[in-house]
C-alpha atoms as a PDB file:
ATOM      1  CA  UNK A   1     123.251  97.452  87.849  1.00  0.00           C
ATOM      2  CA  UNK A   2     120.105  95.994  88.688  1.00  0.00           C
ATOM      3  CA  UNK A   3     117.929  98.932  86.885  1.00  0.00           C
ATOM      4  CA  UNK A   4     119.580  98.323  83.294  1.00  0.00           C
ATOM      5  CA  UNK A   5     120.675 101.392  81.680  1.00  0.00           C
ATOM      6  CA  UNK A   6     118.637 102.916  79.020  1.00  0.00           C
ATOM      7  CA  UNK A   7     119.224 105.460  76.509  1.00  0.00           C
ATOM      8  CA  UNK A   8     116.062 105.688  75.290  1.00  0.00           C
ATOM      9  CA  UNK A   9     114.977 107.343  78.859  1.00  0.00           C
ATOM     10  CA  UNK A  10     117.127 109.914  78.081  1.00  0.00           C
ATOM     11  CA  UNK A  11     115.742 113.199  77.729  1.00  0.00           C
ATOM     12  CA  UNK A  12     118.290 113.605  74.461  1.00  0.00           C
ATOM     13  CA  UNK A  13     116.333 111.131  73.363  1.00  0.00           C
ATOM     14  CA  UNK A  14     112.619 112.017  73.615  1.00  0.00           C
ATOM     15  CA  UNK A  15     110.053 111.311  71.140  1.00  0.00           C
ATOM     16  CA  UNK A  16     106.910 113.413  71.572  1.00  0.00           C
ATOM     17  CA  UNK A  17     103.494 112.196  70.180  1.00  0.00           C
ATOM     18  CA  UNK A  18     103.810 108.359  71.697  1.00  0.00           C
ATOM     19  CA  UNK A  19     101.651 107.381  74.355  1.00  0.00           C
ATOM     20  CA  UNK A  20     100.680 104.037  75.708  1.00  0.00           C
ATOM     21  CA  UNK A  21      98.154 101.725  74.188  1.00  0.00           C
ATOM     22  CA  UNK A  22      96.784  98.351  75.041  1.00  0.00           C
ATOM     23  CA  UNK A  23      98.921  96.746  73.065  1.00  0.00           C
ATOM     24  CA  UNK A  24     102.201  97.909  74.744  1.00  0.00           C
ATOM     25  CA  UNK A  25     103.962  95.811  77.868  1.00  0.00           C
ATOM     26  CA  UNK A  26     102.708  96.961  81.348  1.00  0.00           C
ATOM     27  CA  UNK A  27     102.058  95.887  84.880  1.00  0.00           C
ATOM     28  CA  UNK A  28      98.394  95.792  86.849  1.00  0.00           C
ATOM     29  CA  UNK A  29      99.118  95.060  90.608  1.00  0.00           C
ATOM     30  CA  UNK A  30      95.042  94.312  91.591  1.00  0.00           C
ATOM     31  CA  UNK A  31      94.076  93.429  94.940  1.00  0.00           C
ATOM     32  CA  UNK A  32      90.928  93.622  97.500  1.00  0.00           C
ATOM     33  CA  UNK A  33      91.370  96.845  99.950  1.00  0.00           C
ATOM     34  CA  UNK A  34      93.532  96.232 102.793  1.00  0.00           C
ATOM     35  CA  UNK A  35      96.167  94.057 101.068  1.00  0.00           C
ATOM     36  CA  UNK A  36      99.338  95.811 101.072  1.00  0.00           C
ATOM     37  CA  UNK A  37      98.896  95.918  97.087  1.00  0.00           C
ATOM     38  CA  UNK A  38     101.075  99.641  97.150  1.00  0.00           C
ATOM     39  CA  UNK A  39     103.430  98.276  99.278  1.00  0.00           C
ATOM     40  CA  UNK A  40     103.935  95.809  96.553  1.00  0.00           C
ATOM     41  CA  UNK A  41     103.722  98.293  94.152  1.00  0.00           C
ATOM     42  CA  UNK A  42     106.312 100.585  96.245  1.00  0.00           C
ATOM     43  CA  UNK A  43     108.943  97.684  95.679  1.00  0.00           C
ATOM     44  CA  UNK A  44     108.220  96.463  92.036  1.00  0.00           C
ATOM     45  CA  UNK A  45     108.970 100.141  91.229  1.00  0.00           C
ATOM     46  CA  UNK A  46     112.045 100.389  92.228  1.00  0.00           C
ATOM     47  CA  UNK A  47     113.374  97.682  89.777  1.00  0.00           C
ATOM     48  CA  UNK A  48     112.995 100.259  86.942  1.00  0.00           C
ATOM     49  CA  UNK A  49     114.230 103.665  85.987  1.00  0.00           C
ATOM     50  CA  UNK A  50     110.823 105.387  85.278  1.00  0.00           C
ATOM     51  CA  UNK A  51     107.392 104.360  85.970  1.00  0.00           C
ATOM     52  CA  UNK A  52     104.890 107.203  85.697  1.00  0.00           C
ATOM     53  CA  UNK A  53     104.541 106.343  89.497  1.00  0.00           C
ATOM     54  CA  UNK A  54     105.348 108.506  92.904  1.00  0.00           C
ATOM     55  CA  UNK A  55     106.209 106.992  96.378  1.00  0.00           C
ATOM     56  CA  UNK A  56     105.477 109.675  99.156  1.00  0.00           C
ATOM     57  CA  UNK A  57     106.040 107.289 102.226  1.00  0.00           C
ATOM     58  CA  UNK A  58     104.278 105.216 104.510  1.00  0.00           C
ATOM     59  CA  UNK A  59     102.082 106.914 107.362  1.00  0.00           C
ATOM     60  CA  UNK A  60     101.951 106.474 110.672  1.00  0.00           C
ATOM     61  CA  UNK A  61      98.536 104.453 110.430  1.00  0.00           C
ATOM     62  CA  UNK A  62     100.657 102.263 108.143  1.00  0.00           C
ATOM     63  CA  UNK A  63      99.257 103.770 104.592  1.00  0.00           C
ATOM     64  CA  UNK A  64     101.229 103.909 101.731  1.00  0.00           C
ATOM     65  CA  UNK A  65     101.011 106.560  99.463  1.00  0.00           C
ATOM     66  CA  UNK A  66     101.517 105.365  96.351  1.00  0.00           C
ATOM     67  CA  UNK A  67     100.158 106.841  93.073  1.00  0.00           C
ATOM     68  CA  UNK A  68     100.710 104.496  89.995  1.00  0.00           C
ATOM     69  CA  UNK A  69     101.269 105.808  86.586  1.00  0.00           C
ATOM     70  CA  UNK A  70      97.005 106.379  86.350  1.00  0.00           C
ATOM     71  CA  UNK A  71      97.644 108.224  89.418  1.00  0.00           C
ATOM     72  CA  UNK A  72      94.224 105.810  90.856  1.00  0.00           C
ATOM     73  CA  UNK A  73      91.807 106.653  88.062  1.00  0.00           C
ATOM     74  CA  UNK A  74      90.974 102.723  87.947  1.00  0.00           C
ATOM     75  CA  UNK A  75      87.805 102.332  90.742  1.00  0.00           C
ATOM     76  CA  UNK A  76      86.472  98.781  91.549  1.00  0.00           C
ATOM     77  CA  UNK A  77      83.239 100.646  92.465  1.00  0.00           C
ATOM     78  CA  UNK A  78      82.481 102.001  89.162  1.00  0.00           C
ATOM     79  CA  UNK A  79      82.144  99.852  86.240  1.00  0.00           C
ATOM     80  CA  UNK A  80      84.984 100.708  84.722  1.00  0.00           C
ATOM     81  CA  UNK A  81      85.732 100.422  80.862  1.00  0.00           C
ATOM     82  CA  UNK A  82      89.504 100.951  79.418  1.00  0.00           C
ATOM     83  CA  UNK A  83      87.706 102.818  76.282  1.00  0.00           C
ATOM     84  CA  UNK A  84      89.637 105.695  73.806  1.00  0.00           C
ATOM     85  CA  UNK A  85      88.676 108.394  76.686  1.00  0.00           C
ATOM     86  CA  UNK A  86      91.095 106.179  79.102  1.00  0.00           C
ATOM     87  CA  UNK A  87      93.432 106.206  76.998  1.00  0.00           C
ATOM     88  CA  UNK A  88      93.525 109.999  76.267  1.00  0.00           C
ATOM     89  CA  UNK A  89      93.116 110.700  80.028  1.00  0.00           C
ATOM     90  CA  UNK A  90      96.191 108.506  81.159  1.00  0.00           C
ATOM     91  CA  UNK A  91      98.330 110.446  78.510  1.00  0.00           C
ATOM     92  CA  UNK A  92      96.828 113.769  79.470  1.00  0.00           C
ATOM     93  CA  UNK A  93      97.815 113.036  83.352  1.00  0.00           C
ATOM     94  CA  UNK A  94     101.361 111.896  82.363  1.00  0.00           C
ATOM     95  CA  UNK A  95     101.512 115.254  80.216  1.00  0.00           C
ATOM     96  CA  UNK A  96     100.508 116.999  83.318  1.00  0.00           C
ATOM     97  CA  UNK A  97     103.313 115.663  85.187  1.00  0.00           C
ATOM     98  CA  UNK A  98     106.165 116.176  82.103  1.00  0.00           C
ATOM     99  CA  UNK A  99     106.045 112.718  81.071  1.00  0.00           C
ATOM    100  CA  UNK A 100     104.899 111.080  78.110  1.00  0.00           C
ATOM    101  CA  UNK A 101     105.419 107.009  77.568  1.00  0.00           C
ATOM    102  CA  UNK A 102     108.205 107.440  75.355  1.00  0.00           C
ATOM    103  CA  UNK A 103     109.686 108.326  79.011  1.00  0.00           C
ATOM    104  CA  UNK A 104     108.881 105.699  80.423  1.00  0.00           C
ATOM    105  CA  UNK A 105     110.435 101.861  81.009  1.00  0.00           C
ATOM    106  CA  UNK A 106     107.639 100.469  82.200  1.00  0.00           C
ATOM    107  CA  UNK A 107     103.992 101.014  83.280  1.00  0.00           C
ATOM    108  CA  UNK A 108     102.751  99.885  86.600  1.00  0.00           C
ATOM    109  CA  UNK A 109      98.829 100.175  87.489  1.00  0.00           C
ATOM    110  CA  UNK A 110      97.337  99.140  90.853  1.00  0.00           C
ATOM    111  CA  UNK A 111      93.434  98.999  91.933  1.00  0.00           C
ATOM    112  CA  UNK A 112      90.767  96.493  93.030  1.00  0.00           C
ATOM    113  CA  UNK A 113      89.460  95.040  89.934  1.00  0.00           C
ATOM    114  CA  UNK A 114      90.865  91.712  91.426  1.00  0.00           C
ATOM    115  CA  UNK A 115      87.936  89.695  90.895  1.00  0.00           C
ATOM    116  CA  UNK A 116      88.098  86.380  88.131  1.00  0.00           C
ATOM    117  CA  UNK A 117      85.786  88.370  85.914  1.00  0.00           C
ATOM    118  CA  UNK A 118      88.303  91.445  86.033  1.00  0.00           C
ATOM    119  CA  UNK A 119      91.117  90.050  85.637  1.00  0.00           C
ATOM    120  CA  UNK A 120      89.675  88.440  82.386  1.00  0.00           C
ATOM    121  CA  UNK A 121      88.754  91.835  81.284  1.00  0.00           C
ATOM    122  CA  UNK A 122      92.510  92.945  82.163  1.00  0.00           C
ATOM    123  CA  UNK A 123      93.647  90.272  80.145  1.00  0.00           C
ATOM    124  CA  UNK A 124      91.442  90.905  76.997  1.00  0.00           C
ATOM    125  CA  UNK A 125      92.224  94.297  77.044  1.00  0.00           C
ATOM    126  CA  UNK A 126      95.756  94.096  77.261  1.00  0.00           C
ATOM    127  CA  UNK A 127      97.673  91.445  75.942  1.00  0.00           C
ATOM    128  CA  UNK A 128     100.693  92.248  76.746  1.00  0.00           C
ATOM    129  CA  UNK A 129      99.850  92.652  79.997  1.00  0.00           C
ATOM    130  CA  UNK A 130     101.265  90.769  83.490  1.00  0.00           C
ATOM    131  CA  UNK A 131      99.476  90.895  86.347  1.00  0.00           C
ATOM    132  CA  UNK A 132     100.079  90.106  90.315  1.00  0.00           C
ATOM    133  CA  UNK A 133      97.127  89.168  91.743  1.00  0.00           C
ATOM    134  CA  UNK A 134      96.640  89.629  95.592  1.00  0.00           C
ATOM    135  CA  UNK A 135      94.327  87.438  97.520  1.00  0.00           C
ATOM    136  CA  UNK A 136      93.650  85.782 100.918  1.00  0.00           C
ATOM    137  CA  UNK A 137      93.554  82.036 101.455  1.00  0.00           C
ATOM    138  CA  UNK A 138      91.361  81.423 104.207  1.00  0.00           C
ATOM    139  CA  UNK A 139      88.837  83.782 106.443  1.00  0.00           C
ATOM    140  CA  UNK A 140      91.726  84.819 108.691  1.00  0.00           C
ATOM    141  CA  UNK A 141      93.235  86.696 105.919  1.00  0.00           C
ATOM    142  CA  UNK A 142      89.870  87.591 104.904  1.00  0.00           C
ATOM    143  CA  UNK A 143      89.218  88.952 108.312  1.00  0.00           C
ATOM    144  CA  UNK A 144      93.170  90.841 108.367  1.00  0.00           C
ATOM    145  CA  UNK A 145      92.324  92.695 105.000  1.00  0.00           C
ATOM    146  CA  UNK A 146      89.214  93.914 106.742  1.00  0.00           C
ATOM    147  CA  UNK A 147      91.592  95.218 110.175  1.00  0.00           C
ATOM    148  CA  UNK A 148      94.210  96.591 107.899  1.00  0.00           C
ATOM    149  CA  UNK A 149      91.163  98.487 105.407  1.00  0.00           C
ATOM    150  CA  UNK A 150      89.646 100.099 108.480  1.00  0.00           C
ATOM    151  CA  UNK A 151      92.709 101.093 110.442  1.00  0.00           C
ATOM    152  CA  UNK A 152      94.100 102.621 107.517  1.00  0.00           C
ATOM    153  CA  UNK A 153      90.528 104.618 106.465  1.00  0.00           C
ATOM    154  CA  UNK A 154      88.695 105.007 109.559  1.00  0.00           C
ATOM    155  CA  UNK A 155      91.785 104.605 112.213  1.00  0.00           C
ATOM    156  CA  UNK A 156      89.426 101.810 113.349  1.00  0.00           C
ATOM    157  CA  UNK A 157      90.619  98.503 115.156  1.00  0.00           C
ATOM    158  CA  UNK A 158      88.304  95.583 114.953  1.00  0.00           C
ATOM    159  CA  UNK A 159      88.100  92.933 117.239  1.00  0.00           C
ATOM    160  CA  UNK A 160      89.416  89.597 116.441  1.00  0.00           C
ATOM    161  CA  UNK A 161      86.169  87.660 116.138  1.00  0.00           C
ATOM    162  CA  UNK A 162      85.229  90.525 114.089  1.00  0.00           C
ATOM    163  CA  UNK A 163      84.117  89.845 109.784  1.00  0.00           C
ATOM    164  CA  UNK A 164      83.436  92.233 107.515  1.00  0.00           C
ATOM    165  CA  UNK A 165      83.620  90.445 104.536  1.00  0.00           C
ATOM    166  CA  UNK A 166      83.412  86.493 103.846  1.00  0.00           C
ATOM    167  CA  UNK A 167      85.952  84.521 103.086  1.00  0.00           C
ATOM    168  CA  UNK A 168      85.692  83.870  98.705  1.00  0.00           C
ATOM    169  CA  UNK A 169      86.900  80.398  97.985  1.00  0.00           C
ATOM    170  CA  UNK A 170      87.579  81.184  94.170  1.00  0.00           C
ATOM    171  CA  UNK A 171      91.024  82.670  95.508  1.00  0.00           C
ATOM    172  CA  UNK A 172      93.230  81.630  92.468  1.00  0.00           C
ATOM    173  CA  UNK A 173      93.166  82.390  88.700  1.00  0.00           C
ATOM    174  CA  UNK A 174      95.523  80.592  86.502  1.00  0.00           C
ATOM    175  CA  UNK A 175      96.178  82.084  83.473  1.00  0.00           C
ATOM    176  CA  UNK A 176     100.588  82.800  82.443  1.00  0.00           C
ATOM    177  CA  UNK A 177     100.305  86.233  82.707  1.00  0.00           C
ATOM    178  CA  UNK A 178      98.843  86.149  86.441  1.00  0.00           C
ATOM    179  CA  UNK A 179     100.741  85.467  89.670  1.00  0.00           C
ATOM    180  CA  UNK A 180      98.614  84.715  92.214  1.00  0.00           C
ATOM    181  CA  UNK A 181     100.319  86.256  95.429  1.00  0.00           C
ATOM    182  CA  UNK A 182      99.084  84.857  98.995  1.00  0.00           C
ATOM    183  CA  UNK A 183      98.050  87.546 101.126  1.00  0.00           C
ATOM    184  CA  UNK A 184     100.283  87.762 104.082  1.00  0.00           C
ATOM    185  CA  UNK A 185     102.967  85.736 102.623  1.00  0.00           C
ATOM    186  CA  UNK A 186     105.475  89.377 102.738  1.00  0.00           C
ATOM    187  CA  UNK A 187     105.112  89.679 106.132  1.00  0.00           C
ATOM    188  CA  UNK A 188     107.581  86.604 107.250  1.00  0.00           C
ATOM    189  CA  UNK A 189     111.029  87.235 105.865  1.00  0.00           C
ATOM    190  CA  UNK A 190     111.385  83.361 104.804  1.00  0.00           C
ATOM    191  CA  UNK A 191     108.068  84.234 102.906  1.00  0.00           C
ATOM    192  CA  UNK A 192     109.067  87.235 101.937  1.00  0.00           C
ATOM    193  CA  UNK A 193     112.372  86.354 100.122  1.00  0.00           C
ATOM    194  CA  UNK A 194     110.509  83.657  98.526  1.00  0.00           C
ATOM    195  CA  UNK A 195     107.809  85.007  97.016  1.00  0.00           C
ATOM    196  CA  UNK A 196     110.232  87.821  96.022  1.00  0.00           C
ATOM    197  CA  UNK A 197     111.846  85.607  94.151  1.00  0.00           C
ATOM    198  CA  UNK A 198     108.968  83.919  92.318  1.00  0.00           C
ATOM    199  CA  UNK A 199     107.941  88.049  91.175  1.00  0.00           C
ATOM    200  CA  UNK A 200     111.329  88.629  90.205  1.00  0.00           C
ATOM    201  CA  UNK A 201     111.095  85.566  87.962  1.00  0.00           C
ATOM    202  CA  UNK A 202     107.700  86.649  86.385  1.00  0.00           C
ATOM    203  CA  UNK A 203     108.477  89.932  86.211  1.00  0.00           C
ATOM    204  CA  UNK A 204     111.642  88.983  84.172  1.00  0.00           C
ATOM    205  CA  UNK A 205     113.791  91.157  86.381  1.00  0.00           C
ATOM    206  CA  UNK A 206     117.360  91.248  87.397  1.00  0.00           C
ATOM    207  CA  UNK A 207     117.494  90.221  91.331  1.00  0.00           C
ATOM    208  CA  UNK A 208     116.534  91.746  94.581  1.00  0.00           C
ATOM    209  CA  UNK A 209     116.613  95.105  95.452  1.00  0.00           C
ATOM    210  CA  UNK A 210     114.414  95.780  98.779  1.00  0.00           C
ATOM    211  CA  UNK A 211     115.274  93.967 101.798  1.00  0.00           C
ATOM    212  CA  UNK A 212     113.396  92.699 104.237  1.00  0.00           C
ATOM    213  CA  UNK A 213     113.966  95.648 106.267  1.00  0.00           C
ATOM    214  CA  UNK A 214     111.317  97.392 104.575  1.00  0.00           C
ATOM    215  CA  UNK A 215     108.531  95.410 105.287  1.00  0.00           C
ATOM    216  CA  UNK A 216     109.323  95.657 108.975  1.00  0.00           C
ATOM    217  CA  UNK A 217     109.297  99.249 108.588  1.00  0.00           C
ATOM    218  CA  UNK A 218     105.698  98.694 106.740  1.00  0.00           C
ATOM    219  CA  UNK A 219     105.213  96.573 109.960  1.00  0.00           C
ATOM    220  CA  UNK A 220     106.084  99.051 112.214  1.00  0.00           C
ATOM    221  CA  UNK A 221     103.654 101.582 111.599  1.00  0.00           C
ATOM    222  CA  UNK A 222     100.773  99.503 111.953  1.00  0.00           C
ATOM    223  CA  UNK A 223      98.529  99.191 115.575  1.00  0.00           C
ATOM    224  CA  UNK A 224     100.401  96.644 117.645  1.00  0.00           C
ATOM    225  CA  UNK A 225      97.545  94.494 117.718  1.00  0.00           C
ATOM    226  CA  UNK A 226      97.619  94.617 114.030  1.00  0.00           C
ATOM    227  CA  UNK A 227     101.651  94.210 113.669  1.00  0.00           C
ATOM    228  CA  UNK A 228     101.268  90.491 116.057  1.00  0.00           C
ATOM    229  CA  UNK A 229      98.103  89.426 114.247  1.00  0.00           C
ATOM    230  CA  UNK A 230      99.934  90.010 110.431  1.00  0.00           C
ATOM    231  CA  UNK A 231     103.309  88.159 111.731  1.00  0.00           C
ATOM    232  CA  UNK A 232     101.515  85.335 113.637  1.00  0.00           C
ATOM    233  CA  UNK A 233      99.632  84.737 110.589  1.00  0.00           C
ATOM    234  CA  UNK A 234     102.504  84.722 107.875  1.00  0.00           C
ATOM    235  CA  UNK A 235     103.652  82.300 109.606  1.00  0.00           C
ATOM    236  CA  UNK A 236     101.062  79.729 108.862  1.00  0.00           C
ATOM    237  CA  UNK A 237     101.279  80.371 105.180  1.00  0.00           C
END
């Protein structure tokens, strides 16, 4: 098995009155709008037994709708602090959904607090924390994010000379507990299977489980124009 089995998850088992605290192991997927982060998130998921998380597909505008075990309370646009109330909230929405953390093998979180000053935060907060940090390389990427963001909001194609945002040169932040994950680099099964690889090692998990496939079907639903310009740029990573 590559999900191990664990007794623990077992409803026979459960232990009411323990929820999650900073201090406990968990996983923050954070990445600018338009990166693919729950499409990420959508496979990392699958290597464990419970999450706190929900997969309801991928739309035909190529969206996909993934709530993490917050269900997307974290918001880059507010200035967000993990305080007591956070706390109590996050085990008030896993109550609301018949979970609690002693249900739980894991606990995956995904937003945009991707920035160096964030991530910092992330890691202050919660040190047992690993995070996979999504990020483009050049203003190409930079300009793909921005495609991706608006077909998937606005059903809005940009043209290709078109920038939204400018490229940010401070793309990488070293630190043990962060893997810095080139954006594009899933989109080209070589890539994919590599960079798979180097999560799966991070992560401290068993092997693969998604194929390649998957992405393709990711690919798929995206705007031709959209689908060429992401496969033709993987390439070059």
């Amino acid at each position: 098995m590559l999900c191990n089995k664990n007794e623990f998850l077992e409803s026979r088992n459960f232990i009411d009155g323990i929820d999650f605290t900073r201090n406990d192991p968990c996983i923050f997927v954070v990445y600018p709008a338009g990166a693919a982060g729950d499409l990420l998130i959508s496979i990392i998921d699958k290597h464990y037994l419970r999450t706190g998380c929900e997969y309801y597909g991928i739309a035909d505008n190529g969206r996909v709708h993934m709530f993490t075990a917050d269900y997307e309370s974290m918001d880059l646009y507010q200035n967000y602090t993990f305080d007591d109330q956070w706390f109590y909230d996050l085990a008030d929405n896993l109550g609301n959904r018949n979970l609690n953390y002693s249900l739980l093998d894991q606990v995956i979180f995904g937003c945009h607090m991707y920035q160096e000053l964030q991530i910092k935060y992330i890691l202050d907060t919660f040190p047992c924390a690993k995070i996979i940090r999504i990020s483009p390389t050049d203003q190409t990427g930079t300009n793909l994010l921005d495609w991706l963001c608006q077909y998937k909001l606005k059903n809005t194609i940009l043209h290709a000379n078109s920038a939204i945002n400018k490229f940010d040169k401070d793309t990488v932040v070293t630190h043990d507990r962060v893997f810095n994950l080139p954006f594009g680099s899933l989109f080209n099964e070589e890539s994919y299977y590599k960079q798979y690889d180097l999560i799966i090692k991070f992560l401290n998990l068993n092997g693969r489980l998604i194929c390649f496939d998957y992405v393709q079907y990711y690919l798929s639903k995206q705007s031709e124009l959209i689908r060429s310009a992401l496969v033709d740029y993987s390439k070059t990573l």
